[in-house]
Protein backbone atom coordinates (compact mmCIF):
# COMPACT_ATOMS: atom_id res chain seq x y z
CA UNK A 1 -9.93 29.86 2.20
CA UNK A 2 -7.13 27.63 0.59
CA UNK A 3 -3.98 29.49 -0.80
CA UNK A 4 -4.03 29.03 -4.61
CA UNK A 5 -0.54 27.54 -6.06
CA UNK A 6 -0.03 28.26 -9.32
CA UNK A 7 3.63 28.11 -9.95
CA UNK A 8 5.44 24.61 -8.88
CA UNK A 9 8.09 26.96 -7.95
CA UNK A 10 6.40 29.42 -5.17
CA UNK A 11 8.95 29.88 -2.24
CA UNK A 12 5.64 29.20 0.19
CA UNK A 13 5.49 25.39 -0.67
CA UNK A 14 9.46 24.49 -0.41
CA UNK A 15 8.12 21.53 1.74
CA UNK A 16 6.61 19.67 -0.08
CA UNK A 17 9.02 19.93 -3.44
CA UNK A 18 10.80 16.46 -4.56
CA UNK A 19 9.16 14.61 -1.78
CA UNK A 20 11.16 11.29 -3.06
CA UNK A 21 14.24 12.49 -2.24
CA UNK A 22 13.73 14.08 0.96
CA UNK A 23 11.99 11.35 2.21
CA UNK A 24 15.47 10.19 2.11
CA UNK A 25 16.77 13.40 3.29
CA UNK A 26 14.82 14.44 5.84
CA UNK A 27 13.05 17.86 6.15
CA UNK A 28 14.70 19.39 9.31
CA UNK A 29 12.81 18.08 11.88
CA UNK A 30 9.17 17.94 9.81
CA UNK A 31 7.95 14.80 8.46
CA UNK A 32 5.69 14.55 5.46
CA UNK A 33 2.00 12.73 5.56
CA UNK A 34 0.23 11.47 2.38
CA UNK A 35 -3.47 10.37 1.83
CA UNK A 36 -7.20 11.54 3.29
CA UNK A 37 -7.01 8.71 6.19
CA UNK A 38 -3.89 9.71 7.80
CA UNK A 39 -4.42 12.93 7.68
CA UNK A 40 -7.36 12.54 9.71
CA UNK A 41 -5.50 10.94 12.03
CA UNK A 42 -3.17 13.48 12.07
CA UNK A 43 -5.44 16.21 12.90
CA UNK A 44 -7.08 14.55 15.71
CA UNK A 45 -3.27 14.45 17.41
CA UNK A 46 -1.62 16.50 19.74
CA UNK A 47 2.16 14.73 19.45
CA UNK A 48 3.45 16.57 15.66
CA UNK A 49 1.60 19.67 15.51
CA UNK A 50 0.69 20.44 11.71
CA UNK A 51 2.26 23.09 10.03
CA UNK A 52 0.65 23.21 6.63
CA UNK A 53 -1.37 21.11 3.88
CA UNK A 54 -1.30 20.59 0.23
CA UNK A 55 -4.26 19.96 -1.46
CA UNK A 56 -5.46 19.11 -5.47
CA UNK A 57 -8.16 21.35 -6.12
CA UNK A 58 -10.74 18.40 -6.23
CA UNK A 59 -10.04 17.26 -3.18
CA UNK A 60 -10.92 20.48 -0.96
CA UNK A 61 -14.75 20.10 -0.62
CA UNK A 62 -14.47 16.84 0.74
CA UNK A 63 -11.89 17.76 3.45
CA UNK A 64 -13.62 20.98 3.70
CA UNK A 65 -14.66 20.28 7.57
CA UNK A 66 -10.65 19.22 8.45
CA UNK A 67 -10.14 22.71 6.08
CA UNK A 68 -12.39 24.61 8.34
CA UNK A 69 -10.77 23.22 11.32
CA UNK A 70 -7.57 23.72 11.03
CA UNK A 71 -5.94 26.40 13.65
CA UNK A 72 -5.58 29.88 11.39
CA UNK A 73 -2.12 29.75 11.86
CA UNK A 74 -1.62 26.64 9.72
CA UNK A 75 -1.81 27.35 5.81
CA UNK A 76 -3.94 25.40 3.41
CA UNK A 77 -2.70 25.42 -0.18
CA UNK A 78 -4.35 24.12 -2.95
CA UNK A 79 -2.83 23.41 -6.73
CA UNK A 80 -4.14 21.54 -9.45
CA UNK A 81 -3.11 18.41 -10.39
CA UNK A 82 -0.18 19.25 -12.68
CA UNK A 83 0.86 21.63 -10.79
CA UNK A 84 1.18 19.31 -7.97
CA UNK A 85 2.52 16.76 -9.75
CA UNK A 86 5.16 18.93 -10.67
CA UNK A 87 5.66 20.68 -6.73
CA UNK A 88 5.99 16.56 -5.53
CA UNK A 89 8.19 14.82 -8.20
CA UNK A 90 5.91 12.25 -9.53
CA UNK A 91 1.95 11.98 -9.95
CA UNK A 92 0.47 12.26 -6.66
CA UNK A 93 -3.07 10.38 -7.14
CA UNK A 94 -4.36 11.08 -3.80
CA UNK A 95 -4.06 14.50 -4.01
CA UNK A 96 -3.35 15.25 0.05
CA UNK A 97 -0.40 15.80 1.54
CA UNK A 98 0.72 17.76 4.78
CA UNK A 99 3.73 18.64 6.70
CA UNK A 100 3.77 17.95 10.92
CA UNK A 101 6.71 19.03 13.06
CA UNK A 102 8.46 16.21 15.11
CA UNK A 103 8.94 16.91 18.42
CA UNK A 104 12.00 15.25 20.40
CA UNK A 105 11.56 11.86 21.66
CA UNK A 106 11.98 11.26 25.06
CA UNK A 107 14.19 8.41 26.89
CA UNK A 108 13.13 5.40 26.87
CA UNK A 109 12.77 5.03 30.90
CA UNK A 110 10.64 7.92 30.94
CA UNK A 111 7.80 6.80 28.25
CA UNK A 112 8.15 3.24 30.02
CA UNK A 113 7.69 5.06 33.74
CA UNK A 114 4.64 6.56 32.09
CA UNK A 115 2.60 3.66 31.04
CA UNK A 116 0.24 2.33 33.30
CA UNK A 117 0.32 -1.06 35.73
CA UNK A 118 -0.97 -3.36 32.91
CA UNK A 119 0.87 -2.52 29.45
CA UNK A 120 2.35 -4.15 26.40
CA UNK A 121 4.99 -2.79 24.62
CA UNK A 122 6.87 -3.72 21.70
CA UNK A 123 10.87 -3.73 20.59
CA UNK A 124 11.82 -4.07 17.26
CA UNK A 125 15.73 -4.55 16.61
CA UNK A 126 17.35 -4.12 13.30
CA UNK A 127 13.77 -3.52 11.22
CA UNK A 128 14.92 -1.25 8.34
CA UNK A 129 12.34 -2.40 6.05
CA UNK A 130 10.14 0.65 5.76
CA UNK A 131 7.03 -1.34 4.30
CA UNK A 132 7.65 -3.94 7.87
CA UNK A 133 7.73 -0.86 10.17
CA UNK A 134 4.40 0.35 9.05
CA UNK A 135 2.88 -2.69 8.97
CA UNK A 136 3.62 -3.44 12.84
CA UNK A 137 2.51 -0.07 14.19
CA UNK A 138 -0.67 -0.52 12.46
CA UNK A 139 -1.05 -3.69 13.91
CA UNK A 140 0.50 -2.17 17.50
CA UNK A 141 -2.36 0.32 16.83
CA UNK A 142 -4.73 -2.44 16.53
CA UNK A 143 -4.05 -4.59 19.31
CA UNK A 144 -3.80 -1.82 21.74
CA UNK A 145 0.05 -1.54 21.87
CA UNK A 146 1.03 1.56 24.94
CA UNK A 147 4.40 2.16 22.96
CA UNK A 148 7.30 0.84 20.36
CA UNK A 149 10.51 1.25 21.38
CA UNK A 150 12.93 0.97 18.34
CA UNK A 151 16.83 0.36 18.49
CA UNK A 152 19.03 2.37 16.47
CA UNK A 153 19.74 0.58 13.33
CA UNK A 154 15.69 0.52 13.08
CA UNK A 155 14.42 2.42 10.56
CA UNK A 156 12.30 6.01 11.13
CA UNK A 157 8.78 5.13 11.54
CA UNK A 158 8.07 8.85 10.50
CA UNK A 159 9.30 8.49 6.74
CA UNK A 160 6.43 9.15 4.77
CA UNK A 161 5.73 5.04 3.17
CA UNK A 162 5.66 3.48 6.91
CA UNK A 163 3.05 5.88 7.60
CA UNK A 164 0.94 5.30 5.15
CA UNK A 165 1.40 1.78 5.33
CA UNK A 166 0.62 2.16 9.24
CA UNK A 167 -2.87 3.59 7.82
CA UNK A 168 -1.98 6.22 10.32
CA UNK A 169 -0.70 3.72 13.39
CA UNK A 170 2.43 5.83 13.47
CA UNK A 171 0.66 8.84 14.61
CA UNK A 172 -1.11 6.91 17.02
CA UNK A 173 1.07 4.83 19.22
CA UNK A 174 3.94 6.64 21.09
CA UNK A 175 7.33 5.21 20.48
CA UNK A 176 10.87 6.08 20.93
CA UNK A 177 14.73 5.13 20.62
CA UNK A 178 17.12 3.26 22.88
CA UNK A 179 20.69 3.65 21.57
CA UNK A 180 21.14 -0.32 20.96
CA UNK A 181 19.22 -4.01 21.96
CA UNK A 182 20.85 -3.82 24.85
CA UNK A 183 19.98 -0.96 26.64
CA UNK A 184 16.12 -1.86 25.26
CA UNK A 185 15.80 -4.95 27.08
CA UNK A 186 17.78 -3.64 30.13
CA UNK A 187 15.37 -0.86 30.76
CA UNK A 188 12.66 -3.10 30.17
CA UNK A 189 13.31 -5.18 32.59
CA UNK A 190 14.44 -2.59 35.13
CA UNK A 191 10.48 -1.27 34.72
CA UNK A 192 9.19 -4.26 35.44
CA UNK A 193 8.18 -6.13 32.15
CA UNK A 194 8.05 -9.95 30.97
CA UNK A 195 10.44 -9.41 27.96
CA UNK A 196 9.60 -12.32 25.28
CA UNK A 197 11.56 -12.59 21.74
CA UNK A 198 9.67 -14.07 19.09
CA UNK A 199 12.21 -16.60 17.47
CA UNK A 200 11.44 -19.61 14.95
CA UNK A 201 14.09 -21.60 18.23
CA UNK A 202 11.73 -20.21 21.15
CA UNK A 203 11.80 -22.45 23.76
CA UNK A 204 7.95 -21.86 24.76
CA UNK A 205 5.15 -21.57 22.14
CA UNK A 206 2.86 -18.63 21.74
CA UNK A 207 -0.23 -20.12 22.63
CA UNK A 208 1.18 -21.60 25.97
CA UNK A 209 2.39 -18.37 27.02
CA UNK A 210 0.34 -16.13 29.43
CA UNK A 211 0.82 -12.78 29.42
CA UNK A 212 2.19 -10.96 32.67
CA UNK A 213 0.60 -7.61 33.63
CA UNK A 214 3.89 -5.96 32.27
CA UNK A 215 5.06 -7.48 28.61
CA UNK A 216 7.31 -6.80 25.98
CA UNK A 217 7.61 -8.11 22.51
CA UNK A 218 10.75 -8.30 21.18
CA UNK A 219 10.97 -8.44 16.54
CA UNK A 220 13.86 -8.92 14.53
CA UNK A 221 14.41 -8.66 11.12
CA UNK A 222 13.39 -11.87 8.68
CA UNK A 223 16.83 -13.51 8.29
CA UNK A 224 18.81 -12.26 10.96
CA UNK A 225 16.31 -12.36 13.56
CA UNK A 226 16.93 -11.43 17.15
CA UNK A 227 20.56 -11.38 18.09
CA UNK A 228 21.77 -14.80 19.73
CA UNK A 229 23.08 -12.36 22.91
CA UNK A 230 19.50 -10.92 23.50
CA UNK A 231 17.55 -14.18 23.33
CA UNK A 232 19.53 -15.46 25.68
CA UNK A 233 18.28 -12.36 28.00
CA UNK A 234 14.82 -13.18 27.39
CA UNK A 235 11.95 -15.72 27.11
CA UNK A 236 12.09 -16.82 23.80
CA UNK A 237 8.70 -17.95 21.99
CA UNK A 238 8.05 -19.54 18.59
CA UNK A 239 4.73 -19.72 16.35
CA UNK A 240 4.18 -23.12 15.44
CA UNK A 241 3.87 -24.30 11.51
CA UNK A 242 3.82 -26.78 9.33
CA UNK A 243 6.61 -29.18 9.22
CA UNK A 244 9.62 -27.81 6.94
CA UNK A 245 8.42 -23.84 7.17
CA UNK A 246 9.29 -22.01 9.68
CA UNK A 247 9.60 -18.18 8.73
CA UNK A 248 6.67 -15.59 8.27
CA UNK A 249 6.94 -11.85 7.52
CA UNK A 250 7.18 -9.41 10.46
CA UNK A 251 4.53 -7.47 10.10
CA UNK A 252 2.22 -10.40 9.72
CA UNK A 253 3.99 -12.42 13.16
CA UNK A 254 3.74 -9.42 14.86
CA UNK A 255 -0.48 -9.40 14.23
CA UNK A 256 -0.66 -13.36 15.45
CA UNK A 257 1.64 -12.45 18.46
CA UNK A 258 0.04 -9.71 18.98
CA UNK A 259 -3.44 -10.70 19.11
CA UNK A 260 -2.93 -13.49 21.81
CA UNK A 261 -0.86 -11.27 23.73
CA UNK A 262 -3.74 -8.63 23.66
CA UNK A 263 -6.13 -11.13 25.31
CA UNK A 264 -4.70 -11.85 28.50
């Protein structure tokens, strides 16, 4: 049965207090999940192993089989809603939240070793936009993406708005960290992949290009884009437009790119 919380400041919940501002933070290794969706994607996971859940009291019934199938070694609290409100920081209308453990992300040559013959991966460089981040994992989760490598001034793909704007893709599609743009597209290369970088100056155009058996997509952030250095490493691709317009938002040029890619 669900632990009842009746006082916002009970020692047993210290995870979940002021979520805002350790979102920011961080919660010593543990990452914070909001909303009935990702949670079941959480659950039906392996890679952060749940340690606890916070429900509103109206919400239990209808979560009651992820409830009853929860290992009995992971707590299930339940508050009401002000109670909750007043444990999170602000009003928390979904009324689910839980707390998974990260584990420690391996090197980027092993998780690319691991993939199989035929992959696609993708690299994003200098994507701090928390809102862009989800977005492209839940289109990598999607279009069948085998991992997301991320560079270092990236942004954490665990903080609590990219996955829910992932819808859960976070949880879904391995990624990692290579210490810079360099390194990414070095060990890329070294394992065998087409690297492309999407760029509104690509030399080839996305529909012409044919996917090899091994291929990376490299993102950069809108403005900056790709460093001049790496795209001169790479294949560099454009998405065609209409005359005078020539930018899109990530998230949504990583779901064209994407797509094509995903049918070769």
């Amino acid at each position: 049965m669900p632990i009842a919380i009746s006082d916002p400041d009970d020692p047993r919940i210290d995870a979940y207090r002021a979520v805002r501002e350790r979102d920011l933070l961080g919660r010593e290794s543990r990452f914070i999940v909001e909303g009935e969706v990702v949670l079941r994607v959480l659950v039906r996971q392996a890679r952060f192993p749940v340690e606890s859940v916070l429900l509103a009291e109206n919400r239990i019934e209808s979560l009651r089989d992820i409830v009853d199938g929860l290992p009995n070694a992971v707590p299930v609290y339940s508050a009401n809603r002000a109670v909750m409100d007043a444990i999170v920081g602000f009003p928390i209308h979904r009324g689910i939240l839980a707390v998974a453990k990260r584990l420690a992300l391996p090197p980027a040559t092993e998780l690319l070793a691991a993939l199989p013959a035929r992959a696609l991966v993708l690299g994003l460089v200098g994507l701090a936009n928390h809102d862009n981040v989800g977005g492209i994992f839940r289109n990598a989760a999607a279009f069948g993406v085998d991992a997301v490598l991320l560079d270092a001034t990236s942004c954490d793909p665990l903080y609590r708005k990219a996955i829910r704007v992932s819808v859960g893709g976070v949880l879904m599609v391995p990624f990692t960290r290579s210490p810079s743009a360099s390194e990414m597209v070095a060990d890329l290369q070294t394992a065998g992949f087409d690297v492309l970088s999407l760029s509104p100056s690509g030399r080839e155009t996305l529909g012409a290009v044919r996917p090899a058996p091994r291929t990376a997509l490299l993102l950069g952030a809108e403005g900056p884009g790709l460093p001049a250095a790496l795209l001169a490493r790479t294949r560099t691709i454009s998405i065609p437009m209409k005359s005078g317009f020539d930018s899109l938002n990530v998230a949504t040029t990583s779901g064209i790119a994407l797509h094509h890619l995903s049918q070769g």
